[in-house]
C-alpha atoms as a PDB file:
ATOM      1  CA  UNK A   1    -177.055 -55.706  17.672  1.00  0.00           C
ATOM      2  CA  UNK A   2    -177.574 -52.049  15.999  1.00  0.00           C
ATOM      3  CA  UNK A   3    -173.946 -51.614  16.737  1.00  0.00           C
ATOM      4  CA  UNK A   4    -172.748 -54.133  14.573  1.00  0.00           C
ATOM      5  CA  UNK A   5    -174.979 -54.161  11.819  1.00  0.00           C
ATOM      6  CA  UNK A   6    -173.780 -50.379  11.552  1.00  0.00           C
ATOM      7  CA  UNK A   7    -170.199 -51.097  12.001  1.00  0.00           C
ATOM      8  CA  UNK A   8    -170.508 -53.691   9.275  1.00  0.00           C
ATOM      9  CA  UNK A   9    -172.181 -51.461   6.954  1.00  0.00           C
ATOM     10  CA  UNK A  10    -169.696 -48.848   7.265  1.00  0.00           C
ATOM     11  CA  UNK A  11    -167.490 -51.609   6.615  1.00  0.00           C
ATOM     12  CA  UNK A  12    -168.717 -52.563   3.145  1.00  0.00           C
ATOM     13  CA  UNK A  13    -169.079 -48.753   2.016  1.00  0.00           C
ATOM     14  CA  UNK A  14    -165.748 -47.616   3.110  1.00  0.00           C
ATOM     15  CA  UNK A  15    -163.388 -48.430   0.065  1.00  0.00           C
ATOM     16  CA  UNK A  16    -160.742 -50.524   0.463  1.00  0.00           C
ATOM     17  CA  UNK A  17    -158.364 -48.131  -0.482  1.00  0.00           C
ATOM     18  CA  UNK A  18    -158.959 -46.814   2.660  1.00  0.00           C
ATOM     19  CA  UNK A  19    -158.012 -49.368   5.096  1.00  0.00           C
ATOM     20  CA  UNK A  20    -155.765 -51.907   2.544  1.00  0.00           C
ATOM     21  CA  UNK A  21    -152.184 -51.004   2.612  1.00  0.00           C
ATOM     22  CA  UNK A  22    -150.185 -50.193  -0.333  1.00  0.00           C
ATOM     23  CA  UNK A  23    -147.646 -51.334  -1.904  1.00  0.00           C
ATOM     24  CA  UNK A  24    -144.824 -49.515  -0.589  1.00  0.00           C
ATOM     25  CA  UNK A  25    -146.042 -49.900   3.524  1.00  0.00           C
ATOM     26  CA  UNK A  26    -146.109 -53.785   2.482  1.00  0.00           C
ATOM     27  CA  UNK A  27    -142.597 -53.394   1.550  1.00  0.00           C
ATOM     28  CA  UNK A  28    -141.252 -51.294   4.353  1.00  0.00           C
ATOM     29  CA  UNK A  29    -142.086 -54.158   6.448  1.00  0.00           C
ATOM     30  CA  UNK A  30    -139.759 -56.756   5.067  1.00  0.00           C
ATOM     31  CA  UNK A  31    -141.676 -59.012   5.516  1.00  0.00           C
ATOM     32  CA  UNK A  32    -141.858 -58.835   9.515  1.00  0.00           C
ATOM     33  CA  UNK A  33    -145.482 -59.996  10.476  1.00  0.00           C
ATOM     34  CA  UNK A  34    -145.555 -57.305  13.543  1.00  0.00           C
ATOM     35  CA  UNK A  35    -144.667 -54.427  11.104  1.00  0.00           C
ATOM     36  CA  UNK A  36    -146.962 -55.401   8.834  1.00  0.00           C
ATOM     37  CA  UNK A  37    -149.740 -56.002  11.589  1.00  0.00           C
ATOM     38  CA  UNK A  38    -149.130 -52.630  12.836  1.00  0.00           C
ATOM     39  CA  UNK A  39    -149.276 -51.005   9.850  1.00  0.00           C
ATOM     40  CA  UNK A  40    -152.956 -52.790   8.865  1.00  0.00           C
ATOM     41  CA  UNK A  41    -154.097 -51.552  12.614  1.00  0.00           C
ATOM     42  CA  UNK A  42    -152.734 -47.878  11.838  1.00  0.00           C
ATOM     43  CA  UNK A  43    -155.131 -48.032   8.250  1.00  0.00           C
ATOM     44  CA  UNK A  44    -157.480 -49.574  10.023  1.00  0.00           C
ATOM     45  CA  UNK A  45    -157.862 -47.062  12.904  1.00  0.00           C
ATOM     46  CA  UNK A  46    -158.032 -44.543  10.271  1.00  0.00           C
ATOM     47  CA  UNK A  47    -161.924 -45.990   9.189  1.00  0.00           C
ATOM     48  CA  UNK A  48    -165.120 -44.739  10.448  1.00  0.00           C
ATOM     49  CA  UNK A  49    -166.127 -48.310  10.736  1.00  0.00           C
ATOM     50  CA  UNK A  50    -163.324 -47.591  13.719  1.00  0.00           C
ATOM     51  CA  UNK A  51    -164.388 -44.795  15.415  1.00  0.00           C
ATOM     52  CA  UNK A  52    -167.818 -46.089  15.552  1.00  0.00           C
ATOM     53  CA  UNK A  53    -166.925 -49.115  16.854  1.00  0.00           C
ATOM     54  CA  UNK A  54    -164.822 -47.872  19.748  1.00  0.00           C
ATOM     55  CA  UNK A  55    -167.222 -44.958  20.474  1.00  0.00           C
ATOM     56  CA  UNK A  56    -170.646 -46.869  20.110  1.00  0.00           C
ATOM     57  CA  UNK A  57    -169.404 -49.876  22.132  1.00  0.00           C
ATOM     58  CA  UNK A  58    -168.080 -47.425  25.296  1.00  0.00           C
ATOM     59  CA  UNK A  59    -171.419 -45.538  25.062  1.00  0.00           C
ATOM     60  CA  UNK A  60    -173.836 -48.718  24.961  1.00  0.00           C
ATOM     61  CA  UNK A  61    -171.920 -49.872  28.090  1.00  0.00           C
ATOM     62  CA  UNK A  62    -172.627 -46.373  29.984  1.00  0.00           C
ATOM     63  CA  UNK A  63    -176.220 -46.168  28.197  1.00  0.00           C
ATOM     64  CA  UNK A  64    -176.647 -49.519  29.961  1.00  0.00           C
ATOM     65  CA  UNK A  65    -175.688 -48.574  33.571  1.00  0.00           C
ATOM     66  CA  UNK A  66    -177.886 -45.642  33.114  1.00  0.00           C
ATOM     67  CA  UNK A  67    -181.215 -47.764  32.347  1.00  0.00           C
ATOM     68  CA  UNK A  68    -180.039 -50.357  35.154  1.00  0.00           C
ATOM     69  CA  UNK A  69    -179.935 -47.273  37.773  1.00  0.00           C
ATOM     70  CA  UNK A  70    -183.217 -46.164  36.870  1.00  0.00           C
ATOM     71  CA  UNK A  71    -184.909 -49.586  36.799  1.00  0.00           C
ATOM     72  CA  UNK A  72    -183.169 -50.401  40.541  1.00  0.00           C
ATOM     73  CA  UNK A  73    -184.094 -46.734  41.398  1.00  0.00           C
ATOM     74  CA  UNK A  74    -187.809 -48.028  40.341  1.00  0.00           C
ATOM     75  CA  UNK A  75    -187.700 -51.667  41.789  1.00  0.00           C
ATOM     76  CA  UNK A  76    -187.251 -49.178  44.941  1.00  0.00           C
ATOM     77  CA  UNK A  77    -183.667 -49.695  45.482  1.00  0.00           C
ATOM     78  CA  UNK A  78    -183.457 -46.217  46.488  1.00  0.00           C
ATOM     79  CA  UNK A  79    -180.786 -44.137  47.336  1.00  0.00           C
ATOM     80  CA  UNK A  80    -177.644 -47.495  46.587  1.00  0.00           C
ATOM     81  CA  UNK A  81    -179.531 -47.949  42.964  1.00  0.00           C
ATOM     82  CA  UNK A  82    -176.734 -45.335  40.937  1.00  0.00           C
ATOM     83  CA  UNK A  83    -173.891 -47.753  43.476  1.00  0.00           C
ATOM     84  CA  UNK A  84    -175.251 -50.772  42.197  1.00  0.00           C
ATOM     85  CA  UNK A  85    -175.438 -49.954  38.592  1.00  0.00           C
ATOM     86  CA  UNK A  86    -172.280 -48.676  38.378  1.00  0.00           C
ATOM     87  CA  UNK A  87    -170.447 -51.045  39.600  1.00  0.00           C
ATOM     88  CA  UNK A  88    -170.259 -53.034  36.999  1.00  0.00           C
ATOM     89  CA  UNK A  89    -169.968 -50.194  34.689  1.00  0.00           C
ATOM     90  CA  UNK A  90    -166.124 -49.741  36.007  1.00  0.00           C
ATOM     91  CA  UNK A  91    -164.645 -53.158  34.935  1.00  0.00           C
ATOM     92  CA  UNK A  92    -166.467 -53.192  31.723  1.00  0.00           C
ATOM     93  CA  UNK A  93    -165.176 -49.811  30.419  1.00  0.00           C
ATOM     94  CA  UNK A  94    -161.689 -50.896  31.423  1.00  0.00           C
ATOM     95  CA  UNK A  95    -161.919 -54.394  29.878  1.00  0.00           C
ATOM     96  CA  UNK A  96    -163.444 -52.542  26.474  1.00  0.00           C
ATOM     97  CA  UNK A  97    -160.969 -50.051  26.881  1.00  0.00           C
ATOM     98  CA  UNK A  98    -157.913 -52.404  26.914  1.00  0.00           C
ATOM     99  CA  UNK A  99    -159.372 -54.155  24.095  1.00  0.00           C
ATOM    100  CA  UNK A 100    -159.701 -50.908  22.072  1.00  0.00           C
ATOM    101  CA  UNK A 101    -156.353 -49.749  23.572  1.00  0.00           C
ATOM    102  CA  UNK A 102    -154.505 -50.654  20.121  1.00  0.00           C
ATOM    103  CA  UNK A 103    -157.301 -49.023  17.856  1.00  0.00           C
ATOM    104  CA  UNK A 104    -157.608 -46.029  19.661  1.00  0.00           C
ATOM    105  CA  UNK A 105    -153.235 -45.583  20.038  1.00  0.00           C
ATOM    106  CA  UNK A 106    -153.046 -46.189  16.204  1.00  0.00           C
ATOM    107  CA  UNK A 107    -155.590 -43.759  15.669  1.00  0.00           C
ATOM    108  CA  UNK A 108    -154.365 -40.642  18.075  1.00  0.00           C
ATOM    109  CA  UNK A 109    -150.751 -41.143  17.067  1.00  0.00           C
ATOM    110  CA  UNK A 110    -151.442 -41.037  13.408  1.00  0.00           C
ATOM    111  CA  UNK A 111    -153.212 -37.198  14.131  1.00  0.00           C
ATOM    112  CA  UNK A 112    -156.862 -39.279  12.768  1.00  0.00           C
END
């Protein structure tokens, strides 16, 4: 919940300026919706409503594995608590990282 009340607040302070293309990227497009989509994702990437998002979202997910290990390790789960947090700490990452795939290419390619 943190997470997105501080993604959205970033959000509203970051000037639109910042993420709205201009003018002249609408009309490179043509008109094509995908060249226009991708060029909204590459000013969007560029935000630090981005970064926060990707970054804070990845480290809740590990955060979470690491309180679930220590609360098996303290249930006395022993020595397969770390084994049976983190496996389902694999699939998540992936399935946030494939999400965030398109964010985080848009924002490495464009040197932010």
């Amino acid at each position: 919940m943190l997470l997105s009340v501080l993604t959205l607040v970033l959000i509203a302070l970051t000037p639109a300026a910042s993420w709205a293309l201009d003018p002249a990227q609408v009309t490179a497009a043509h008109g094509a919706p995908l060249a226009l989509q991708r060029a909204a994702l590459v000013s969007a990437a560029q935000t630090p409503a981005a970064l926060v998002l990707v970054l804070g979202s990845l480290l809740v997910t590990a955060a979470q594995c690491v309180l679930a290990g220590r609360a098996l390790r303290g249930a006395g789960a022993g020595a397969g608590a770390w084994p049976a947090a983190l496996l389902p700490l694999l699939p998540a990452l992936l399935v946030q990282l494939l999400g965030f795939l398109p964010l985080l290419v848009a924002r490495l390619t464009t040197g932010g």
